[in-house]
C-alpha atoms as a PDB file:
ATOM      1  CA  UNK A   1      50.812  43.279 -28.790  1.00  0.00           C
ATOM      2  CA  UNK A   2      51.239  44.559 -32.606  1.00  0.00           C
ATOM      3  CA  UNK A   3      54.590  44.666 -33.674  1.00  0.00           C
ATOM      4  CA  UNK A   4      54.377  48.470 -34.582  1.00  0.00           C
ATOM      5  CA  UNK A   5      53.857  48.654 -30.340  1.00  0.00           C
ATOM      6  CA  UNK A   6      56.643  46.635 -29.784  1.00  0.00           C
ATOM      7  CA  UNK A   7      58.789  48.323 -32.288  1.00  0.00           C
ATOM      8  CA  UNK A   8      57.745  51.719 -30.769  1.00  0.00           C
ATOM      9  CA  UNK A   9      58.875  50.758 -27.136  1.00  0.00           C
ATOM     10  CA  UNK A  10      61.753  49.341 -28.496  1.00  0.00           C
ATOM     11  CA  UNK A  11      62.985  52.687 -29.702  1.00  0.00           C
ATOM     12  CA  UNK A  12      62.190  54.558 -26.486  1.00  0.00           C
ATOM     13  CA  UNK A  13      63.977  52.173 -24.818  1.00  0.00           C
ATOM     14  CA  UNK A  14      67.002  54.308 -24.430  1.00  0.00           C
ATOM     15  CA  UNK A  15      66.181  57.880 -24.499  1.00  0.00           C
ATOM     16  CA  UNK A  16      63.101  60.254 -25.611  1.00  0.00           C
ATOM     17  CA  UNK A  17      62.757  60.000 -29.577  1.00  0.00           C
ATOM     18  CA  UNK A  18      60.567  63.015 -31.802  1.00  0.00           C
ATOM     19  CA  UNK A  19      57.329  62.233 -33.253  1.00  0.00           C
ATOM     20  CA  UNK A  20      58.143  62.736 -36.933  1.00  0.00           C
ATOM     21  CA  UNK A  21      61.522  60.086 -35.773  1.00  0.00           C
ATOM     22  CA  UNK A  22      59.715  57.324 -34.793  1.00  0.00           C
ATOM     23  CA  UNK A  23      56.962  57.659 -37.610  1.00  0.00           C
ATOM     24  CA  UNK A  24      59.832  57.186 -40.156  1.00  0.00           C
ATOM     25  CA  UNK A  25      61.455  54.706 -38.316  1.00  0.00           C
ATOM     26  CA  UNK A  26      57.911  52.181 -38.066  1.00  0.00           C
ATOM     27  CA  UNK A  27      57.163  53.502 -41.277  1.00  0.00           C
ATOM     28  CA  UNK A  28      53.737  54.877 -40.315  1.00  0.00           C
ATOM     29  CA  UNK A  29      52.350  58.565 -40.381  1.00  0.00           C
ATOM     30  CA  UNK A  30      52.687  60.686 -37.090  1.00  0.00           C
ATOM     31  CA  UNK A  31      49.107  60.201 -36.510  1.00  0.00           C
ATOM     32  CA  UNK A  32      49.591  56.432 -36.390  1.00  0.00           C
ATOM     33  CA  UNK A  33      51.986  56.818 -33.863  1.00  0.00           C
ATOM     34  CA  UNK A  34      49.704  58.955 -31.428  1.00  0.00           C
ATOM     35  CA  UNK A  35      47.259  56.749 -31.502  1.00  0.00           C
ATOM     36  CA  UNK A  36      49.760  53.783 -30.752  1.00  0.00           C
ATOM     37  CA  UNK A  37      50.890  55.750 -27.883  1.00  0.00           C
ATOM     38  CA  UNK A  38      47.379  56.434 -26.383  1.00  0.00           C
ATOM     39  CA  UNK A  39      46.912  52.377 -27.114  1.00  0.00           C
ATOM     40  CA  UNK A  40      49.861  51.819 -24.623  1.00  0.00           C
ATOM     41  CA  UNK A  41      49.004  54.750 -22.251  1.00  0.00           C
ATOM     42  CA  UNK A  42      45.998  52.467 -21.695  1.00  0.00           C
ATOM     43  CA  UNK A  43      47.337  49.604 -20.848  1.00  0.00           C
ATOM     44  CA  UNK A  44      49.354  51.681 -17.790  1.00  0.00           C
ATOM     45  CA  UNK A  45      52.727  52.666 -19.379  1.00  0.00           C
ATOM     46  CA  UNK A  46      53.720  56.313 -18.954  1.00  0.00           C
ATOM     47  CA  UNK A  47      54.570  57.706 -21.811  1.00  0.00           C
ATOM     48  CA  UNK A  48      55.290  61.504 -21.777  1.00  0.00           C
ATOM     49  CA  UNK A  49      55.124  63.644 -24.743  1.00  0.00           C
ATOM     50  CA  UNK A  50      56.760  67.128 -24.935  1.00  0.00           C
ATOM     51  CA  UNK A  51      58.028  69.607 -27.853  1.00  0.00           C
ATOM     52  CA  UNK A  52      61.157  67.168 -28.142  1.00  0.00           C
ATOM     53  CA  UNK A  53      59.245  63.971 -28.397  1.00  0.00           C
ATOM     54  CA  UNK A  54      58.221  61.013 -26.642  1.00  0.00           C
ATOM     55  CA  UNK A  55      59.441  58.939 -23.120  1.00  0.00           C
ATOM     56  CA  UNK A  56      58.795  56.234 -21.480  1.00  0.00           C
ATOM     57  CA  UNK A  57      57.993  57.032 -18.024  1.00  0.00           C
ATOM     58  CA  UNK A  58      56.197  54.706 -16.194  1.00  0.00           C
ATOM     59  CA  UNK A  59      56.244  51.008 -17.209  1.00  0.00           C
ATOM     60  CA  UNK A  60      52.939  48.591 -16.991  1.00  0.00           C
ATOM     61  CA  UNK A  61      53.364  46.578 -14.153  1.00  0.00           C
ATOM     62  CA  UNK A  62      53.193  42.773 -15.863  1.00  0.00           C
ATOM     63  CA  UNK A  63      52.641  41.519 -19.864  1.00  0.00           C
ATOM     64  CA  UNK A  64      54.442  41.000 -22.337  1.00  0.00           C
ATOM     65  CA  UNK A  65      55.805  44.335 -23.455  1.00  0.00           C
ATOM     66  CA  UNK A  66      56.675  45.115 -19.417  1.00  0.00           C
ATOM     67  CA  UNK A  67      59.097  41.889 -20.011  1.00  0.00           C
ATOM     68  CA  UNK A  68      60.553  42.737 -23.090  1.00  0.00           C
ATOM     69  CA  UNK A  69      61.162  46.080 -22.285  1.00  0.00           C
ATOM     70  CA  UNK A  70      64.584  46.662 -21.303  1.00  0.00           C
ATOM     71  CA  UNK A  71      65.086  42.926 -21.025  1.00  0.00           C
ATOM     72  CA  UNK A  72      68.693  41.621 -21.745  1.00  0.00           C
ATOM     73  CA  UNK A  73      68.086  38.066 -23.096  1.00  0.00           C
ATOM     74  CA  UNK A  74      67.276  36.953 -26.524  1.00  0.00           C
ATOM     75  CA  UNK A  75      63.607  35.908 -25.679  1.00  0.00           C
ATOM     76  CA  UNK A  76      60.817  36.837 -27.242  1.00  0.00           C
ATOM     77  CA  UNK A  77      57.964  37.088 -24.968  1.00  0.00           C
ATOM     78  CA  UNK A  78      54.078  35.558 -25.764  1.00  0.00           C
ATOM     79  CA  UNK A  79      51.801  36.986 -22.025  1.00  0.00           C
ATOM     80  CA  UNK A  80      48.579  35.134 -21.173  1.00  0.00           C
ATOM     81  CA  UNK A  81      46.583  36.905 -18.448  1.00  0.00           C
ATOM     82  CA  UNK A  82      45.114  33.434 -18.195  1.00  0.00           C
ATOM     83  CA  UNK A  83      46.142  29.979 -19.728  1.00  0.00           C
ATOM     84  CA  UNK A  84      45.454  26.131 -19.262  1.00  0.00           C
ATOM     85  CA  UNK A  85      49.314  25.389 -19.743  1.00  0.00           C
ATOM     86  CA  UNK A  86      52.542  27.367 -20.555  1.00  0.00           C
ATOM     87  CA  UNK A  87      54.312  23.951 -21.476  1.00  0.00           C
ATOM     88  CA  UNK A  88      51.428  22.932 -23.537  1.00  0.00           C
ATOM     89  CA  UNK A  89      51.234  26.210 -25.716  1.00  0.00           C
ATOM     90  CA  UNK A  90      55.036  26.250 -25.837  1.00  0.00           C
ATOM     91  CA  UNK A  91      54.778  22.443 -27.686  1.00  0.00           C
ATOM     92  CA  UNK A  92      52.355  24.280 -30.141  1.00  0.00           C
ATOM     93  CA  UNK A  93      54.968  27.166 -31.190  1.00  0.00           C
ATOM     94  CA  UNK A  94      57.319  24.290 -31.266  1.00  0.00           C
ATOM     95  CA  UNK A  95      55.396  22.518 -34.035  1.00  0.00           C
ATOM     96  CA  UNK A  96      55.757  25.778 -35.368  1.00  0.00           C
ATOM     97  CA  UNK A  97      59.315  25.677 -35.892  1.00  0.00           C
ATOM     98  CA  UNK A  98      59.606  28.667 -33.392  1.00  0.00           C
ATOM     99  CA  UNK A  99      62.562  28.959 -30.623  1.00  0.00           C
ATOM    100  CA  UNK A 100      63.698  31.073 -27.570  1.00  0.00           C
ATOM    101  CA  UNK A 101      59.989  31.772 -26.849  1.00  0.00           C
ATOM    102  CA  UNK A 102      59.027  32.399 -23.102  1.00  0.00           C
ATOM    103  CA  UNK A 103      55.211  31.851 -22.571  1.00  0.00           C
ATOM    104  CA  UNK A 104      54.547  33.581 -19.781  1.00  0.00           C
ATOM    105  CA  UNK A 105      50.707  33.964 -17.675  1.00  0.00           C
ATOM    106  CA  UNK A 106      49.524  35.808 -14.692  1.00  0.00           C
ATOM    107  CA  UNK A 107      47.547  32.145 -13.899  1.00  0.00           C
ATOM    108  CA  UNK A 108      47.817  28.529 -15.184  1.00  0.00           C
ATOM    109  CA  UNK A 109      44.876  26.338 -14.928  1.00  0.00           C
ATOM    110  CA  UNK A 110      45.742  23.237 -16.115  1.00  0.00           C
ATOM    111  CA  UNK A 111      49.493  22.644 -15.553  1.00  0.00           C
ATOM    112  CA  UNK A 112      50.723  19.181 -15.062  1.00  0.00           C
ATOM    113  CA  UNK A 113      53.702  18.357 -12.171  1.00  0.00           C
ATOM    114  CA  UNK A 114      56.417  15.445 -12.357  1.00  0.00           C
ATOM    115  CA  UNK A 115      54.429  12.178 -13.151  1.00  0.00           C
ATOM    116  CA  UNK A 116      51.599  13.936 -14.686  1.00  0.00           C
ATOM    117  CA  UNK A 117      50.497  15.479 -11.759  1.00  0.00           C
ATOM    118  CA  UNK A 118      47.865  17.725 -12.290  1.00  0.00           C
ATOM    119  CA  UNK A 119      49.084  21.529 -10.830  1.00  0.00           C
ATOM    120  CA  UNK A 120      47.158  25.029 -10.962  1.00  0.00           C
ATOM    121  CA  UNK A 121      48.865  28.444 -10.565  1.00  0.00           C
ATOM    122  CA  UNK A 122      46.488  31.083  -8.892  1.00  0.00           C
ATOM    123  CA  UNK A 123      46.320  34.629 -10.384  1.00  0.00           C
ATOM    124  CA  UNK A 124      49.653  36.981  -8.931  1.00  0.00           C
ATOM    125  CA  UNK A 125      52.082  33.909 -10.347  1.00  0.00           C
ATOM    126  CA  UNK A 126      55.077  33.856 -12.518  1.00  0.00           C
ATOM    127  CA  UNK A 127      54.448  30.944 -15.125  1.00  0.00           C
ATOM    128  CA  UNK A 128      56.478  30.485 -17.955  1.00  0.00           C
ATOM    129  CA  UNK A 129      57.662  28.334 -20.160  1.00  0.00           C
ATOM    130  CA  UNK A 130      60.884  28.346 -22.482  1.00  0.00           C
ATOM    131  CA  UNK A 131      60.935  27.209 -25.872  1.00  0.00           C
ATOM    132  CA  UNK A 132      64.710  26.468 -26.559  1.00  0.00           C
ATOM    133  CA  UNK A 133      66.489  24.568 -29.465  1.00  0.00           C
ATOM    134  CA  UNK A 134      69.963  23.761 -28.112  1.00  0.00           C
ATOM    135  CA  UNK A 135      72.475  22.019 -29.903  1.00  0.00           C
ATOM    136  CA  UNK A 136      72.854  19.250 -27.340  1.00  0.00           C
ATOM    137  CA  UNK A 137      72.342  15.188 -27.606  1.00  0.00           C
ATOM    138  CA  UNK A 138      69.114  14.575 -25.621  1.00  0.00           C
ATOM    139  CA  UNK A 139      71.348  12.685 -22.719  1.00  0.00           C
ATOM    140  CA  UNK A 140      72.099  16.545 -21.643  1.00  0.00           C
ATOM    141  CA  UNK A 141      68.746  18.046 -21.650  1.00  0.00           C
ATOM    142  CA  UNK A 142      68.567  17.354 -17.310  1.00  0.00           C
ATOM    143  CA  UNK A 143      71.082  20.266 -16.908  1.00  0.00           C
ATOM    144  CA  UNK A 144      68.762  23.071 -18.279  1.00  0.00           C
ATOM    145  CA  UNK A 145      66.522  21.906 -15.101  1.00  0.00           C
ATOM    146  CA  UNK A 146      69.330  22.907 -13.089  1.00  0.00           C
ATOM    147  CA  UNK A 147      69.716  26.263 -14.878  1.00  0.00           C
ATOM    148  CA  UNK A 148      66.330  27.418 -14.541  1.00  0.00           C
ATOM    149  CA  UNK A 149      66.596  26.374 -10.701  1.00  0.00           C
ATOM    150  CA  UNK A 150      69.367  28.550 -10.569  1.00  0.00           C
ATOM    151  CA  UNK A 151      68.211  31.256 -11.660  1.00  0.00           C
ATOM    152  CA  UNK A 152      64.987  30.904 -10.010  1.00  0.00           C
ATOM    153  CA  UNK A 153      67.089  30.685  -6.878  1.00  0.00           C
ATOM    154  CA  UNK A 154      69.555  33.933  -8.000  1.00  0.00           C
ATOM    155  CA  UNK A 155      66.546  35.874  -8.544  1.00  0.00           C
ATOM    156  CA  UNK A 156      64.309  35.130  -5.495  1.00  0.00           C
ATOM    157  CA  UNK A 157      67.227  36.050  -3.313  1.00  0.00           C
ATOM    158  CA  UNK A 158      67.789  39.076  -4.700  1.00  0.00           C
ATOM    159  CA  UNK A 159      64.451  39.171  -3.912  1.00  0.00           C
ATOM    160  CA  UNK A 160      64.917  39.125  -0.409  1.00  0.00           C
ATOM    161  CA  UNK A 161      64.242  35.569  -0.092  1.00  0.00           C
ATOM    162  CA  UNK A 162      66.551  32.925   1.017  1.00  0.00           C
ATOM    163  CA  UNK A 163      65.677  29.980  -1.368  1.00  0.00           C
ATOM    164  CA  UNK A 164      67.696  27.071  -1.799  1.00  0.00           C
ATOM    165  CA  UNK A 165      67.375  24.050  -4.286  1.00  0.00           C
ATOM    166  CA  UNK A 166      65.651  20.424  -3.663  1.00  0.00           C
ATOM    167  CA  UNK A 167      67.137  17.971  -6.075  1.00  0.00           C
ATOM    168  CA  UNK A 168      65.727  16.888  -8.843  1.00  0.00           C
ATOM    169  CA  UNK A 169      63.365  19.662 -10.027  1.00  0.00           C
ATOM    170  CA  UNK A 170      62.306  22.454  -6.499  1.00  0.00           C
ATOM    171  CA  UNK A 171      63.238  25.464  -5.118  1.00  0.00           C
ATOM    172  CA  UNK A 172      62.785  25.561  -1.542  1.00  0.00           C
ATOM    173  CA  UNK A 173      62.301  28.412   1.066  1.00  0.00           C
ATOM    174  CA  UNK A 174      64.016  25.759   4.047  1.00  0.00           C
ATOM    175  CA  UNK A 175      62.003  25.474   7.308  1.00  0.00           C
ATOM    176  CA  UNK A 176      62.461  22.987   9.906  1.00  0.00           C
ATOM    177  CA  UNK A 177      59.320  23.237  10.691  1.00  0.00           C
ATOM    178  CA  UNK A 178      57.795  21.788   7.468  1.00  0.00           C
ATOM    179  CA  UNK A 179      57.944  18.236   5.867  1.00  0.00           C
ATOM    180  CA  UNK A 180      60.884  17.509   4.369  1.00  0.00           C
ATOM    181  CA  UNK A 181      62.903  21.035   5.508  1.00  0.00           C
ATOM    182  CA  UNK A 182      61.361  23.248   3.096  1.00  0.00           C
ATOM    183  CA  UNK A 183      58.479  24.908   1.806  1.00  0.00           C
ATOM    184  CA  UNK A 184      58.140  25.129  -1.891  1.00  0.00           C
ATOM    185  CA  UNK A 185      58.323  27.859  -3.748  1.00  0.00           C
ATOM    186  CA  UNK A 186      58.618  26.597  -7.356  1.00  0.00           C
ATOM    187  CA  UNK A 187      58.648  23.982  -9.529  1.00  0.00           C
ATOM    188  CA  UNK A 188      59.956  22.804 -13.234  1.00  0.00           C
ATOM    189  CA  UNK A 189      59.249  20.666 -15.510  1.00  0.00           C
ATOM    190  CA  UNK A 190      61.556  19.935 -18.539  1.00  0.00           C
ATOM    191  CA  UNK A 191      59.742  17.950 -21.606  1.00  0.00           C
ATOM    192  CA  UNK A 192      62.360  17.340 -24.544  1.00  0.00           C
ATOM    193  CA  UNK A 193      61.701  15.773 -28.009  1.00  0.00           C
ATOM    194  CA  UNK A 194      64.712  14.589 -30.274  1.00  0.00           C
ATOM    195  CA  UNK A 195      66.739  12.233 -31.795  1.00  0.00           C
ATOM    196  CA  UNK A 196      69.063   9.791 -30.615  1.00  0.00           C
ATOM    197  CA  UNK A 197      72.389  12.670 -31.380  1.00  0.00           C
ATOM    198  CA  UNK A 198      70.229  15.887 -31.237  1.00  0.00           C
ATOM    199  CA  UNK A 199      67.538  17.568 -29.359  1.00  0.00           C
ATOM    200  CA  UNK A 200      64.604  18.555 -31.494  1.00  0.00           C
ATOM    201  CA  UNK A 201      63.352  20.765 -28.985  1.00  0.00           C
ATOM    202  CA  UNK A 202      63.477  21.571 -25.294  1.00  0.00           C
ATOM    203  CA  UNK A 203      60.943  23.062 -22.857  1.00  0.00           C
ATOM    204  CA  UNK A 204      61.709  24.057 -19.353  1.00  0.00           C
ATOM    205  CA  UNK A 205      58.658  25.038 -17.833  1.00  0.00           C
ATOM    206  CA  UNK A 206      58.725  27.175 -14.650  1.00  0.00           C
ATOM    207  CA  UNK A 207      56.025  27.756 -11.838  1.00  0.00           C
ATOM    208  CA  UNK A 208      56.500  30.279  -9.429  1.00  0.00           C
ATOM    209  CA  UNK A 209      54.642  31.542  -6.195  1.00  0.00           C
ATOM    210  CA  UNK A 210      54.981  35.316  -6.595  1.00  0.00           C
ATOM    211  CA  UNK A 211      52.704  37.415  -5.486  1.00  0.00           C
ATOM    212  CA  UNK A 212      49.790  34.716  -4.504  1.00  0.00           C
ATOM    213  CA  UNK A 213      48.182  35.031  -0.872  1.00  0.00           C
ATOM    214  CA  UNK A 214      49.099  32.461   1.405  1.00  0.00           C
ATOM    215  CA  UNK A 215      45.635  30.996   1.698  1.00  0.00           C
ATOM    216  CA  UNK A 216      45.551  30.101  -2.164  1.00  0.00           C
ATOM    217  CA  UNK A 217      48.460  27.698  -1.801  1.00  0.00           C
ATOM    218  CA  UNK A 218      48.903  24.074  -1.178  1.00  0.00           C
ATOM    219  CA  UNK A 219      49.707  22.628   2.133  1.00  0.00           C
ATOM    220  CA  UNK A 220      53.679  22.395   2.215  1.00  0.00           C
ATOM    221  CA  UNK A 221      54.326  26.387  -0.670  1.00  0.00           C
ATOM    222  CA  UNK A 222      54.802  29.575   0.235  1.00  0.00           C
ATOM    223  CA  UNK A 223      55.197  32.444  -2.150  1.00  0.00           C
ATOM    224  CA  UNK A 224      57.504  35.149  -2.562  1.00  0.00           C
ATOM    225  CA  UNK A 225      54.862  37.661  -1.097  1.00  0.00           C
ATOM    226  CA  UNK A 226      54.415  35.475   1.778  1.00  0.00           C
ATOM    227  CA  UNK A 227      58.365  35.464   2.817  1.00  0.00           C
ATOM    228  CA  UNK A 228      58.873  39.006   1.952  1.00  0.00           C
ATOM    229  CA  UNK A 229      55.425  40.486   3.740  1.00  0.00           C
ATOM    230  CA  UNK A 230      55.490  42.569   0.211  1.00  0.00           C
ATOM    231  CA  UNK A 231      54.770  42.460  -3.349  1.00  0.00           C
ATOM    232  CA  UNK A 232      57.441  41.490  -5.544  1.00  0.00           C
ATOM    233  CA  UNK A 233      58.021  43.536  -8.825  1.00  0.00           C
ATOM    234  CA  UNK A 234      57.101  40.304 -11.531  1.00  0.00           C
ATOM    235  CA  UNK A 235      58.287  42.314 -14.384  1.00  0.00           C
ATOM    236  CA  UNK A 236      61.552  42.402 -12.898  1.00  0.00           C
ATOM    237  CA  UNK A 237      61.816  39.190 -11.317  1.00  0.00           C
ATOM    238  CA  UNK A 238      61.320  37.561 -14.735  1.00  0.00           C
ATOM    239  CA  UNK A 239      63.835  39.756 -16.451  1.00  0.00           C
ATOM    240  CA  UNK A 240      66.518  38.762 -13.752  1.00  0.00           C
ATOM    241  CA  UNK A 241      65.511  35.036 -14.402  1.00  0.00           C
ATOM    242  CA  UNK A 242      65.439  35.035 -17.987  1.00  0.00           C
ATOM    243  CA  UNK A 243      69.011  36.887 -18.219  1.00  0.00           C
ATOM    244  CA  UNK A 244      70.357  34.474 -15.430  1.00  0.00           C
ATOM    245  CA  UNK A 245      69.190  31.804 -17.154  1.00  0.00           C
ATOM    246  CA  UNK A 246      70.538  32.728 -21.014  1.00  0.00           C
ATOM    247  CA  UNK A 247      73.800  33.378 -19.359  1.00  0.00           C
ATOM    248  CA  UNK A 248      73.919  29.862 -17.632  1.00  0.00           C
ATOM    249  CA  UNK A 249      72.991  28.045 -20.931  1.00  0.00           C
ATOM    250  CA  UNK A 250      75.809  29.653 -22.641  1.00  0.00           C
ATOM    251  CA  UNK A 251      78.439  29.078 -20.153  1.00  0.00           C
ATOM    252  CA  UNK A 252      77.335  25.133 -19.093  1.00  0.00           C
ATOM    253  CA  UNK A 253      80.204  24.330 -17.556  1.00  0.00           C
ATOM    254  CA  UNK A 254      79.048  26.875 -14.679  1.00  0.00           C
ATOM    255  CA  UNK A 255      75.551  25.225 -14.085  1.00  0.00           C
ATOM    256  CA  UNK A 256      76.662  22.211 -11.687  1.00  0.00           C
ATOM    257  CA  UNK A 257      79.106  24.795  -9.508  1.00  0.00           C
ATOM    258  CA  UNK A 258      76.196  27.453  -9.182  1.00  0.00           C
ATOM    259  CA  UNK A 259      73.220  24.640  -8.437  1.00  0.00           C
ATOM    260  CA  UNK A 260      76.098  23.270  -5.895  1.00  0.00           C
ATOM    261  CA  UNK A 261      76.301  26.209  -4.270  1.00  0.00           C
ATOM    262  CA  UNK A 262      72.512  27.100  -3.312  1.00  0.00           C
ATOM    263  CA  UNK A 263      71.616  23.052  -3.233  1.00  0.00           C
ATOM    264  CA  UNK A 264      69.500  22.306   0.265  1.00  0.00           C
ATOM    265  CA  UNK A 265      69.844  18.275  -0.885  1.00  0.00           C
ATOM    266  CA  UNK A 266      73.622  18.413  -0.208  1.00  0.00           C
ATOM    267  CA  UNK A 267      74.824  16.937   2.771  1.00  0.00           C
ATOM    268  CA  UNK A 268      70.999  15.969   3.616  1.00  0.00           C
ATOM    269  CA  UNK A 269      70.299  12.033   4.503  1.00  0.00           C
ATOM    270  CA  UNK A 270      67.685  11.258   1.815  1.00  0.00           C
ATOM    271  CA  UNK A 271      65.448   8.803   0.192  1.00  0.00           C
ATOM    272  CA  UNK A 272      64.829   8.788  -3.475  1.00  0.00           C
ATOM    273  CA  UNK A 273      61.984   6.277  -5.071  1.00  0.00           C
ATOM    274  CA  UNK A 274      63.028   5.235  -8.333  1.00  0.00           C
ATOM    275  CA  UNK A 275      62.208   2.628 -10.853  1.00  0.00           C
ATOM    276  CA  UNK A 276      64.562   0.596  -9.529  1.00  0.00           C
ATOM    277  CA  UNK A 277      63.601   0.800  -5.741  1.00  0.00           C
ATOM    278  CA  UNK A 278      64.320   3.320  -3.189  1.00  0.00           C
ATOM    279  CA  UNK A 279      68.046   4.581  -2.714  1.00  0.00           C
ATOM    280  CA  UNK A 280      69.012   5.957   0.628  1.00  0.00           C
ATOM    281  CA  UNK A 281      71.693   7.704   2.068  1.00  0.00           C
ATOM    282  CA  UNK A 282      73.510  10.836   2.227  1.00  0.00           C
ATOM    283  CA  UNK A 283      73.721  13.126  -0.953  1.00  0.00           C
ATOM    284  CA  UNK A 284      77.266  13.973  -2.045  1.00  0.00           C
ATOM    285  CA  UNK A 285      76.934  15.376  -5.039  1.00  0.00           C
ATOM    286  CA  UNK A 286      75.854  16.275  -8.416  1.00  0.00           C
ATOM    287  CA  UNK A 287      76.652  15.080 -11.617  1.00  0.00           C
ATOM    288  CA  UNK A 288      76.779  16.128 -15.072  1.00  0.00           C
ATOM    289  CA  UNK A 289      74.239  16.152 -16.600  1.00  0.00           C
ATOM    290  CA  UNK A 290      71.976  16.456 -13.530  1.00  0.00           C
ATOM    291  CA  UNK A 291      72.539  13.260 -11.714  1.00  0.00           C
ATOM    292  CA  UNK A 292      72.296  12.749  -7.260  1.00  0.00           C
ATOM    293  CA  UNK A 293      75.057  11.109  -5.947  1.00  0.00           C
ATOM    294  CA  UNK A 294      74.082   9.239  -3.097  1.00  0.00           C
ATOM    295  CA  UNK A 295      76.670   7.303  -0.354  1.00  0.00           C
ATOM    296  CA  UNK A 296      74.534   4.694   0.693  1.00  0.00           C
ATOM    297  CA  UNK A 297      75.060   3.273   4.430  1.00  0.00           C
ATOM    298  CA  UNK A 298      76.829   0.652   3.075  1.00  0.00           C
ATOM    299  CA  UNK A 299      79.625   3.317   1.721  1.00  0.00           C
ATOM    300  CA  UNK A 300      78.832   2.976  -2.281  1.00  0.00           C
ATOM    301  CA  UNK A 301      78.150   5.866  -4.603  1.00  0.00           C
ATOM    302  CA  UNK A 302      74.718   5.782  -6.440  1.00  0.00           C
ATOM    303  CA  UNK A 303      74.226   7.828  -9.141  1.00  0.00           C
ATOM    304  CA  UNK A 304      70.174   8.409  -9.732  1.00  0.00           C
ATOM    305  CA  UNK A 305      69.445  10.182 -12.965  1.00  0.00           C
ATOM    306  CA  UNK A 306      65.745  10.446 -11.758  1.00  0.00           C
ATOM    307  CA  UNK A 307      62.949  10.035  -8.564  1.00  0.00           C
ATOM    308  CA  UNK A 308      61.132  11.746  -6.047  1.00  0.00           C
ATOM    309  CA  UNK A 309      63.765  12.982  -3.432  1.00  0.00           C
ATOM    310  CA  UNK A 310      62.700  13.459   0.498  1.00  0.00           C
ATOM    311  CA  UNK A 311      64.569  15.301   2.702  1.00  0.00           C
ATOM    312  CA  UNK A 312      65.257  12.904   5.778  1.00  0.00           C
ATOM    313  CA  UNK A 313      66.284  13.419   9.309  1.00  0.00           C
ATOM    314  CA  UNK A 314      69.287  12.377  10.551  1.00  0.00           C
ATOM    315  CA  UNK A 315      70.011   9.283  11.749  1.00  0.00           C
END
């Protein structure tokens, strides 16, 4: 999108604005304008135009401009209808020196899971990636994975969706039907470069089953469209999570009460392969800055900073 597009929608944001306005607030001629509007019209915004001006009507279902618009988080938005990796472009506008960059796509072709695992996102997906440059020692970076599963959490039950959280990096719709309790509905990855007393830069990278027909998913996901029988509005859903997510990163001391609180790990008996061997027992709790606490059956506390968590039955 041009910037005279974006800085067009921005000023009909908030109520209908005259042609001869808005071609002295761009700084282009009234003509310029029309045909800016006619570009947008195109793309499946509503935009009405009367005696007293211009207004937004309708809003393009998905893209960049339908996130920005209206959006209350300090993100600028890049929209691929189609790209091999969110995370990977997001390390390229790193380079760049940019921040608070979401790199969103309708489909990801070439994402990579936990361990390098290679992971595609169908078309009807929400896949995005945040560029962020907190001022944070790169021991804290875990707890922005707990944000964004948060938020993804907040927003998918708003949704209508009851999701819940699997430690270290899911969000769950729970099923005791499926392996390990739960059926996922997204995933994140957090990559981090830095120093030994700063973070460089930090990218939390979030896949989400939106509106993707059940037959295009893994054994073991679901989608929001398959829970809710419905499409979900992605513009919308992605505003909620990028506002819930701003507002946890600027209140931290919030993010381990709220991931307690919609956690499906908590209270389960689980296994978690690490490094170190497996560690099994009951989870507890979580710690700063992301860490499972695990009560092991001999009754000592294990904090793991890192693994592959399973759900287990009880004993």
């Amino acid at each position: 999108m041009t910037d005279t597009r974006r800085a067009l929608l921005d000023a009909l944001e908030d109520d209908r604005v005259a042609g001869p306005e808005l071609a002295d607030r761009l700084g282009v001629s009234r003509a310029a304008v029309w045909k800016q509007v006619e570009a947008l019209r195109e793309t499946g915004w509503g935009i009405e135009s009367t005696d007293d001006g211009y207004r937004v009507t309708d809003v393009a279902e998905f893209g960049g401009a339908a996130i920005e618009y209206g959006l209350d988080a300090p993100f600028e938005i890049e929209f691929h209808d189609s790209i091999g990796s969110t995370n990977e472009r997001a390390r390229e506008l790193a380079d760049e020196g940019r921040a608070d960059v979401a790199v969103v796509a309708d489909e990801q072709t070439a994402g990579r899971g936990r361990l390098d695992r290679g992971w595609s996102g169908p078309s009807g997906g929400i896949y995005t990636s945040l560029l962020l440059r907190p001022d944070v020692p790169p021991a804290h970076s875990p707890v922005y994975t707990l944000a964004a599963a948060v938020a993804v959490t907040r927003a998918a039950r708003e949704a209508g969706v009851d999701a819940r959280i699997k430690w270290p990096n899911d969000v769950l719709v729970l099923d005791d039907e499926a392996e390990r309790g739960g059926q996922k509905l997204c995933g994140i990855l957090t990559e981090m470069e830095g120093e030994a007393d700063r973070v460089a830069w930090l990218i939390v990278g979030i896949g989400i089953n939106a509106n993707v027909d059940a037959d295009a998913l893994p054994d073991g996901a679901t989608s929001l469209l398959a829970e809710r029988g419905e499409p979900i509005d992605r513009r919308l859903f992605t505003q909620r999570l990028l506002e819930t997510f701003d507002d946890l990163r600027n209140d931290p001391d919030s993010i381990l009460d709220a991931w307690r609180e919609h956690a499906a790990t908590l209270g389960q008996r689980v296994r978690v392969e690490t490094p170190g061997g497996d560690v099994v027992g009951e989870a507890v709790d979580v710690a700063f800055p992301g860490a499972l606490v695990v009560e092991t059956d001999d009754g000592e506390r294990k904090r793991v900073t890192a693994g592959d968590c399973e759900h287990l039955r009880p004993v």
